[in-house]
PDB file of N, CA and C in Angstrom:
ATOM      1  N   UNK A   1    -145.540 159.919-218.816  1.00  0.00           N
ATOM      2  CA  UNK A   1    -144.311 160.384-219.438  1.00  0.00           C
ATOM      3  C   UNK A   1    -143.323 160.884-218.392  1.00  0.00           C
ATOM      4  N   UNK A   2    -144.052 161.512-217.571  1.00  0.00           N
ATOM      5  CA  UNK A   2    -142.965 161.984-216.406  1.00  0.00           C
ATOM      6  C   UNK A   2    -142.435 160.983-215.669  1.00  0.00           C
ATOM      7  N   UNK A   3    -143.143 159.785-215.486  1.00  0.00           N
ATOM      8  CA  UNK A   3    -142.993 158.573-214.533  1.00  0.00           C
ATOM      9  C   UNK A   3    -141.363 158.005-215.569  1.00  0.00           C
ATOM     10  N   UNK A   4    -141.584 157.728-217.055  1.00  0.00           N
ATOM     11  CA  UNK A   4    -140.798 156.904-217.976  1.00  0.00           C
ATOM     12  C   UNK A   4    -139.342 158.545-217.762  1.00  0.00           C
ATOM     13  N   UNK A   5    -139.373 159.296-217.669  1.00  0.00           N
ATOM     14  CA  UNK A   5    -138.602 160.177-218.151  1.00  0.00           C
ATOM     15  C   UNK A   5    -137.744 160.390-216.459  1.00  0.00           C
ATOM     16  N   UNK A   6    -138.692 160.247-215.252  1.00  0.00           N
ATOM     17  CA  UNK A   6    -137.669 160.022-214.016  1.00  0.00           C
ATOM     18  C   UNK A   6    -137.113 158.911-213.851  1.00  0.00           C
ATOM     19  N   UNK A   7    -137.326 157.683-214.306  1.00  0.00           N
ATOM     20  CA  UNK A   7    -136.668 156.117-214.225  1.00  0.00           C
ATOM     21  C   UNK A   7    -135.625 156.429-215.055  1.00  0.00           C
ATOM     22  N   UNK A   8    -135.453 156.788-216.079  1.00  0.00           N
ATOM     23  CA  UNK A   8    -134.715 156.986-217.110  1.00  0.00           C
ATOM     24  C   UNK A   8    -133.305 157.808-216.770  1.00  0.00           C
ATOM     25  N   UNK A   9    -133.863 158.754-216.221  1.00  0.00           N
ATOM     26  CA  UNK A   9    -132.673 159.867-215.279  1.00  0.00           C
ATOM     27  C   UNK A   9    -132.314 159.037-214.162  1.00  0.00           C
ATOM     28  N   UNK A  10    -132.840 158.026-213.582  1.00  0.00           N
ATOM     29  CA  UNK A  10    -132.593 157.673-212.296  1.00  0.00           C
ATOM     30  C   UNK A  10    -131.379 156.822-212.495  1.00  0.00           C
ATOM     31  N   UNK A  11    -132.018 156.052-213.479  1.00  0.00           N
ATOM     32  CA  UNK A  11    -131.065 154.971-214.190  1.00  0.00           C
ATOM     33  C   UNK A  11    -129.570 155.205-214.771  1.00  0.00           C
ATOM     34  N   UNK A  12    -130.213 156.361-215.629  1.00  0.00           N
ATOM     35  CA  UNK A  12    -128.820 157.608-215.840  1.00  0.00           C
ATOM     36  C   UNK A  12    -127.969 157.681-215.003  1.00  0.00           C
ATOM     37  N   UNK A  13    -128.107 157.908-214.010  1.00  0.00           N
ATOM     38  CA  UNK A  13    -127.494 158.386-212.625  1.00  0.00           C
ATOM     39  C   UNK A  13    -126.872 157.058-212.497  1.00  0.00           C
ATOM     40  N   UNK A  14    -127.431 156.363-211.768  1.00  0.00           N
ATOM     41  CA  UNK A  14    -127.015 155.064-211.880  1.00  0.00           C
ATOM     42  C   UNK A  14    -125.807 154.829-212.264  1.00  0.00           C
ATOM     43  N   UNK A  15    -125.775 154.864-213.761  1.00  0.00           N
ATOM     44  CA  UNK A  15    -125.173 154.021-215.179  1.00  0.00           C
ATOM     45  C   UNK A  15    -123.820 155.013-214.560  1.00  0.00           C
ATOM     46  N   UNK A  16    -123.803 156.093-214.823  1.00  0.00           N
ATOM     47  CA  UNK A  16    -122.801 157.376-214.715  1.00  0.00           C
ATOM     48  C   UNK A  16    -121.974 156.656-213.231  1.00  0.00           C
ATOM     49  N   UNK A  17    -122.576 156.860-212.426  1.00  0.00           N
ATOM     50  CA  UNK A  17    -121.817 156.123-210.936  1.00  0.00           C
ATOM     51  C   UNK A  17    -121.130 155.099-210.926  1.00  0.00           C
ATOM     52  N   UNK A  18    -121.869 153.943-211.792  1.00  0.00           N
ATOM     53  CA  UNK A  18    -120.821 152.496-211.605  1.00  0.00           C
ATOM     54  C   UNK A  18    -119.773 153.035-213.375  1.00  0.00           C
ATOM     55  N   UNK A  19    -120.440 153.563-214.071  1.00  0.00           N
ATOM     56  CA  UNK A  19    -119.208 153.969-214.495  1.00  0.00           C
ATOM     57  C   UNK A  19    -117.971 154.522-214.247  1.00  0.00           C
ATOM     58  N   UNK A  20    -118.099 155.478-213.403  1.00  0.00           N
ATOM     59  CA  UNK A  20    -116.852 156.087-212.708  1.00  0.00           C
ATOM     60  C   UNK A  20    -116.278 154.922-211.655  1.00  0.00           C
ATOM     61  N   UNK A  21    -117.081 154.688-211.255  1.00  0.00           N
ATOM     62  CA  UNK A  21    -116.741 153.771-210.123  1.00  0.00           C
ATOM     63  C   UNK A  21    -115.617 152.238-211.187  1.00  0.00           C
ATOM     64  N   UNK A  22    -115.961 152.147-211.642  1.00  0.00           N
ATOM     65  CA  UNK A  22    -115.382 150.791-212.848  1.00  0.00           C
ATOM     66  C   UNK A  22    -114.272 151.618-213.257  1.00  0.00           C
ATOM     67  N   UNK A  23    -114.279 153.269-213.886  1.00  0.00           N
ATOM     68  CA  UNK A  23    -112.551 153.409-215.058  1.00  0.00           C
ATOM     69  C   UNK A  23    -111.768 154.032-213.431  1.00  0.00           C
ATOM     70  N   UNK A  24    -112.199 154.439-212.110  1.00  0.00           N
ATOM     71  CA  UNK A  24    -111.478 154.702-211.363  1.00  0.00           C
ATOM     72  C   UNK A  24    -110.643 153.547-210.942  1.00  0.00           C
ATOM     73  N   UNK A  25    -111.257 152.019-210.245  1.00  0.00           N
ATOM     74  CA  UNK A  25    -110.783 151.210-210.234  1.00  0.00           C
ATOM     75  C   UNK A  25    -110.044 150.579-211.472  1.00  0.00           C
ATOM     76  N   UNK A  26    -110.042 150.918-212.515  1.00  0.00           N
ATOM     77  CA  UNK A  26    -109.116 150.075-213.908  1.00  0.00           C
ATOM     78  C   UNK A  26    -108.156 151.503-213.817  1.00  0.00           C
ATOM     79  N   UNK A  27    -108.043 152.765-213.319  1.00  0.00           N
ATOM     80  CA  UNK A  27    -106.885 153.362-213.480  1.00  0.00           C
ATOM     81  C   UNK A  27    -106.309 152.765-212.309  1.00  0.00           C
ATOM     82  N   UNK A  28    -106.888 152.701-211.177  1.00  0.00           N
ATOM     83  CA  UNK A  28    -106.442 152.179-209.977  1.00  0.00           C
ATOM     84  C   UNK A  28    -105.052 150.909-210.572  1.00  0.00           C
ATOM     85  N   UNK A  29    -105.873 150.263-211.066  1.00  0.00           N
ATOM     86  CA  UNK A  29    -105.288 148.552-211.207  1.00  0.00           C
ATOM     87  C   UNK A  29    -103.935 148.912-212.433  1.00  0.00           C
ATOM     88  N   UNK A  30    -104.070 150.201-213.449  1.00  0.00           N
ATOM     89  CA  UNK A  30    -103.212 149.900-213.875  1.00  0.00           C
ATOM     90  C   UNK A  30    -102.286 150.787-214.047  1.00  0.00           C
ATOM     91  N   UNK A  31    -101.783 151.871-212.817  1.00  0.00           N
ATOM     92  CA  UNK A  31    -101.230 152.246-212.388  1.00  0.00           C
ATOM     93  C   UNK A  31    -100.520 151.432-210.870  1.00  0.00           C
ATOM     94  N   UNK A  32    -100.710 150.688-210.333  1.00  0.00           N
ATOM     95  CA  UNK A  32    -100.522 149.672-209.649  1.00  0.00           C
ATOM     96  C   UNK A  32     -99.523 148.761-210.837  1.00  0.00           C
ATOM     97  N   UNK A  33    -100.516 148.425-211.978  1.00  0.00           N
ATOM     98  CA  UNK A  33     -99.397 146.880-212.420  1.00  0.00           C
ATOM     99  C   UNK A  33     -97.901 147.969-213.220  1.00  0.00           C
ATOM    100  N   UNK A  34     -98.100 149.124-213.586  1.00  0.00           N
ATOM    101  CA  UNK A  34     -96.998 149.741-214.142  1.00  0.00           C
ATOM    102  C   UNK A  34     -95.709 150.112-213.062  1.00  0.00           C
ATOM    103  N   UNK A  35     -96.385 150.537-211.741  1.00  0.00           N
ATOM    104  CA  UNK A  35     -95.619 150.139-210.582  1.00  0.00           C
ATOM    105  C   UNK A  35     -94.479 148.727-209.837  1.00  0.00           C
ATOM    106  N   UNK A  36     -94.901 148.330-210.362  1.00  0.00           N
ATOM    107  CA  UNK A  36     -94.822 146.732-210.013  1.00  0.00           C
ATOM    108  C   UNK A  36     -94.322 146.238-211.190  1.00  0.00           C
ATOM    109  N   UNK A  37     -94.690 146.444-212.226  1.00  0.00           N
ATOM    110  CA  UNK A  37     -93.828 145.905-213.652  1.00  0.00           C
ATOM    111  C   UNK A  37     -92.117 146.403-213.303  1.00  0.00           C
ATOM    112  N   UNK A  38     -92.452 147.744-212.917  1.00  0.00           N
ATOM    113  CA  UNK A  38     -91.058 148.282-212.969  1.00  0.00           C
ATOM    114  C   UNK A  38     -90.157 147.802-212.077  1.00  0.00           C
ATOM    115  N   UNK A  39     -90.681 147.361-210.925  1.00  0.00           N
ATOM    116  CA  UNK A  39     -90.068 146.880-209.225  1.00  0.00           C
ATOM    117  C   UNK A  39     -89.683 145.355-209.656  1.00  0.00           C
ATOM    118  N   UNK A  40     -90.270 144.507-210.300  1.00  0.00           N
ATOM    119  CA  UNK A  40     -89.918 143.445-211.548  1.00  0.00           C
ATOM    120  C   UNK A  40     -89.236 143.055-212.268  1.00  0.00           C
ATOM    121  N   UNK A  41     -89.159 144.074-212.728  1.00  0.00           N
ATOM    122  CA  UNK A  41     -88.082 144.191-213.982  1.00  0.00           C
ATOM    123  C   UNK A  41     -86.821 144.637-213.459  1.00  0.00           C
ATOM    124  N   UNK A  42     -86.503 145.892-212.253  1.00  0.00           N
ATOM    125  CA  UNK A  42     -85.272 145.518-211.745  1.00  0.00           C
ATOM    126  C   UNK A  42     -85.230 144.545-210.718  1.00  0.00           C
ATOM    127  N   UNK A  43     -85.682 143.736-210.229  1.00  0.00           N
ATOM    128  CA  UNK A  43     -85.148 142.685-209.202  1.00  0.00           C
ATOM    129  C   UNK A  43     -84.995 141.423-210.446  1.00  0.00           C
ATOM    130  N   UNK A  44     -85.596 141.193-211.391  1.00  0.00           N
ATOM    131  CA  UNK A  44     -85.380 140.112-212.546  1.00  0.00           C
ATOM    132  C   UNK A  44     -83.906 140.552-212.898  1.00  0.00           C
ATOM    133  N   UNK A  45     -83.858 141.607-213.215  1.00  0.00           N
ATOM    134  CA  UNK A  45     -82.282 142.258-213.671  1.00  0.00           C
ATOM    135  C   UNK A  45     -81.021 142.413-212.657  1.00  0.00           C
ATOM    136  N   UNK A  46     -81.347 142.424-211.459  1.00  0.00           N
ATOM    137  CA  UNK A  46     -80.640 141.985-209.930  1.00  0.00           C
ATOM    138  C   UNK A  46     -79.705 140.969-210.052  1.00  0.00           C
ATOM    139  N   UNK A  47     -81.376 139.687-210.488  1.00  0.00           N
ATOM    140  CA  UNK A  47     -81.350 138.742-210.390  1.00  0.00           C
ATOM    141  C   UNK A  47     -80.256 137.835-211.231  1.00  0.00           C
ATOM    142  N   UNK A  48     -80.181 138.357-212.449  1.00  0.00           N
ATOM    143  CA  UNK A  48     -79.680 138.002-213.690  1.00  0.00           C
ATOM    144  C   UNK A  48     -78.082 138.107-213.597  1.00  0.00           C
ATOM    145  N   UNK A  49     -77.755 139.524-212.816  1.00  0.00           N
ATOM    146  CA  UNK A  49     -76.441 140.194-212.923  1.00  0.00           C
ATOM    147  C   UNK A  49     -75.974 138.927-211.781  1.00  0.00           C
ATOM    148  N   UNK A  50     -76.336 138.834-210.487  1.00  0.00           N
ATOM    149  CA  UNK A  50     -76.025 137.931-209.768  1.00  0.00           C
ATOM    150  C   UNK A  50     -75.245 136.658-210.616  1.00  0.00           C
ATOM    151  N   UNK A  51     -76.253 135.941-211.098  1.00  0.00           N
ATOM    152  CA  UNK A  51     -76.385 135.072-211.738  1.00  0.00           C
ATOM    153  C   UNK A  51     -75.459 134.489-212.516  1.00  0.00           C
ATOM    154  N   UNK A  52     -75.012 135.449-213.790  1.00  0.00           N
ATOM    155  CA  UNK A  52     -74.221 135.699-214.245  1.00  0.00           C
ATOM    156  C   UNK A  52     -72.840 135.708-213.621  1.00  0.00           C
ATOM    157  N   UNK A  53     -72.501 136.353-212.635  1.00  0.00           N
ATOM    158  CA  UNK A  53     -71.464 136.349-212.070  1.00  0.00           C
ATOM    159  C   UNK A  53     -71.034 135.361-211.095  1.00  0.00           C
ATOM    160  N   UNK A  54     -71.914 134.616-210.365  1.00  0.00           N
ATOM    161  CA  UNK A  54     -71.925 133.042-209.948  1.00  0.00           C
ATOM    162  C   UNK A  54     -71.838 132.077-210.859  1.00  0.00           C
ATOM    163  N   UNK A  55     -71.916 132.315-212.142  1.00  0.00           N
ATOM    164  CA  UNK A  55     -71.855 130.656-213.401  1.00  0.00           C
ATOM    165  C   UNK A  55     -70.783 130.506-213.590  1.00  0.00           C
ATOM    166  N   UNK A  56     -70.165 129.495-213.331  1.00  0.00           N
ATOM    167  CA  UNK A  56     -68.449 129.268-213.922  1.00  0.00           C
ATOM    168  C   UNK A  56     -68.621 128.970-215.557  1.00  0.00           C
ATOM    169  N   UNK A  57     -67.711 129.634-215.886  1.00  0.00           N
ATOM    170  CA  UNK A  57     -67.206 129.143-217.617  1.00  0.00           C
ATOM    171  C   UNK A  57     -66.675 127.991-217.759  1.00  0.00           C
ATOM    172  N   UNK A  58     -66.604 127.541-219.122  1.00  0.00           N
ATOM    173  CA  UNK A  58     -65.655 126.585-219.186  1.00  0.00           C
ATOM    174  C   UNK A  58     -64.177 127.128-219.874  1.00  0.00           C
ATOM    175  N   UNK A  59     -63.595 126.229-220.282  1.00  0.00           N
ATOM    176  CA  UNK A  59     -62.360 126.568-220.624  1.00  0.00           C
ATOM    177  C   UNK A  59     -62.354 127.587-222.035  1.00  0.00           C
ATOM    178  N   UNK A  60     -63.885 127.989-222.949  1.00  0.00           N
ATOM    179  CA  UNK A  60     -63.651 128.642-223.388  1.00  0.00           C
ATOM    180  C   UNK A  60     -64.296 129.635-223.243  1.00  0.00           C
ATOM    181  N   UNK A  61     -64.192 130.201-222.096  1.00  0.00           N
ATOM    182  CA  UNK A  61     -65.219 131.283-221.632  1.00  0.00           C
ATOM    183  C   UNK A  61     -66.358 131.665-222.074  1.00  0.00           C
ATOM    184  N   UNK A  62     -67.121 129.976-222.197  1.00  0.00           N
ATOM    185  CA  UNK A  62     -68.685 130.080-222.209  1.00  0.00           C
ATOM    186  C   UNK A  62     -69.345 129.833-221.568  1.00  0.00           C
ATOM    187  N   UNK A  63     -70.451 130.064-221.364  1.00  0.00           N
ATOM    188  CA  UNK A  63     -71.636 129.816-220.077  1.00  0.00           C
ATOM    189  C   UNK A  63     -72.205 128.271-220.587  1.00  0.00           C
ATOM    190  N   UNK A  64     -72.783 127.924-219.754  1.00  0.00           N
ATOM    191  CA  UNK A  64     -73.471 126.652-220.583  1.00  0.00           C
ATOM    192  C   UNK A  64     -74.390 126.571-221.433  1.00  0.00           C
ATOM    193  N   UNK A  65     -75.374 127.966-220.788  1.00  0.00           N
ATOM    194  CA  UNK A  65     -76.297 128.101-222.000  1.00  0.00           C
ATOM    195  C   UNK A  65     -75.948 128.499-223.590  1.00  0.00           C
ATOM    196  N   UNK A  66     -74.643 128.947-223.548  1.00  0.00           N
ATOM    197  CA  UNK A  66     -73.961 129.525-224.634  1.00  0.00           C
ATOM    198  C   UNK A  66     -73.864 128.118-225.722  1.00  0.00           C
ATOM    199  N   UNK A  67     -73.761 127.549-225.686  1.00  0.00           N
ATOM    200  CA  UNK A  67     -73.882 126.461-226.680  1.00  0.00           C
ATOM    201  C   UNK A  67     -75.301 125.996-227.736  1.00  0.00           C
ATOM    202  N   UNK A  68     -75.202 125.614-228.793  1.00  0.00           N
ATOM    203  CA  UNK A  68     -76.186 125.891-229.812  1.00  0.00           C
ATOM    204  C   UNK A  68     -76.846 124.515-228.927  1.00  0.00           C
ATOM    205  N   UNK A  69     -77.836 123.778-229.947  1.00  0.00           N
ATOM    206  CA  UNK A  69     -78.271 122.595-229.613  1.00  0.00           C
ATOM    207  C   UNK A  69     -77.567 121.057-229.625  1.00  0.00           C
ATOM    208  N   UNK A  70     -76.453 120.921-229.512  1.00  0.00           N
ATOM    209  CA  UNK A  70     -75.395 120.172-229.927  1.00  0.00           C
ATOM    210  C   UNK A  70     -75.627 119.157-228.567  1.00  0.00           C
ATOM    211  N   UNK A  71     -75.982 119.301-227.714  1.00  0.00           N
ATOM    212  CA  UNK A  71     -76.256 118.240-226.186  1.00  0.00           C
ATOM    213  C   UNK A  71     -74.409 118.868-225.909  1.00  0.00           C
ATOM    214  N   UNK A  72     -73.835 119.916-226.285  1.00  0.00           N
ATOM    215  CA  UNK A  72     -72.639 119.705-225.435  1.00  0.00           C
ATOM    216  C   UNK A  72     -72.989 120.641-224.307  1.00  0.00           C
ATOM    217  N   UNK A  73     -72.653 120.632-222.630  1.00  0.00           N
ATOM    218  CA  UNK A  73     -73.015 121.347-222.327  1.00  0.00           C
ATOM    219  C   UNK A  73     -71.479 121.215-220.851  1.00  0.00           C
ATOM    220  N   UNK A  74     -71.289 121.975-219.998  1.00  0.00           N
ATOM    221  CA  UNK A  74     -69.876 122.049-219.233  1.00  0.00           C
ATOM    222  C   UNK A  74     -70.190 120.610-218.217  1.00  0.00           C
ATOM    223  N   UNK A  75     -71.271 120.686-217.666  1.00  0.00           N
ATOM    224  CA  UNK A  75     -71.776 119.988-216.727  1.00  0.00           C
ATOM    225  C   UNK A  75     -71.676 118.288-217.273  1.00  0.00           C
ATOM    226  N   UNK A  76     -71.557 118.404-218.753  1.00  0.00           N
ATOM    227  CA  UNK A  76     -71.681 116.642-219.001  1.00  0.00           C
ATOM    228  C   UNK A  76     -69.998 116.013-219.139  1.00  0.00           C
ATOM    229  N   UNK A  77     -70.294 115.247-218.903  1.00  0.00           N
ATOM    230  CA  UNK A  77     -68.662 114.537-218.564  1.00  0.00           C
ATOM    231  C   UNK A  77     -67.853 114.070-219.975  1.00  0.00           C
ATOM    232  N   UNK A  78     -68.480 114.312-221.443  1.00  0.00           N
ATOM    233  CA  UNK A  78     -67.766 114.207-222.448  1.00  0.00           C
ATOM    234  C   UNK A  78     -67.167 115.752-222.309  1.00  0.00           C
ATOM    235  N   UNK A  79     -65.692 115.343-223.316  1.00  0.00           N
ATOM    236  CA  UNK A  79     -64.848 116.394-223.702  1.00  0.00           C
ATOM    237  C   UNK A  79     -65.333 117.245-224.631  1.00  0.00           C
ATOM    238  N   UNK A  80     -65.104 118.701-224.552  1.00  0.00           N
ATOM    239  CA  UNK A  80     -65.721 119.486-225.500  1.00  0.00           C
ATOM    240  C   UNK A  80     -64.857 119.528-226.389  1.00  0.00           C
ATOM    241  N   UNK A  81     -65.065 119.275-228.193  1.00  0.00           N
ATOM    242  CA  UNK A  81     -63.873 119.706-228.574  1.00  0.00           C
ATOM    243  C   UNK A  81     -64.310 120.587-229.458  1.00  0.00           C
TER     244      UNK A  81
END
């Protein structure tokens, strides 16, 4: 009984260690991706404002993506009417 009751604690021990060891590394990882989401999300938004301000309009001060599904788009060589 003493033999089954020290494996048992040993194991315990064990279990407890790679447990900590496992939620330290998953706070690790997701304090890291909340870091990085954020550093992300403003260079995507950088990115966008740029973007935006490099697209020429057309004559009715729309972007190209601004058009429904119609195939009209600034870049194609029919007239928009």
């Amino acid at each position: 009984m003493v033999i089954l009751a020290s494996l048992l604690a040993r194991n315990g021990i064990q279990f407890f260690i790679r447990l900590m060891l496992f939620l330290s590394l998953w706070i690790l990882v997701m304090v890291f991706r909340m870091i990085h989401r954020k550093k992300t999300r403003k260079r995507i938004d950088e990115q966008t404002k740029y973007m935006m301000e490099h697209t020429k309009k057309d004559e009715n001060g729309k972007y190209p993506w601004e058009y429904e599904d119609s195939g009209r788009h600034v870049w194609d060589k029919k007239d928009i009417k």
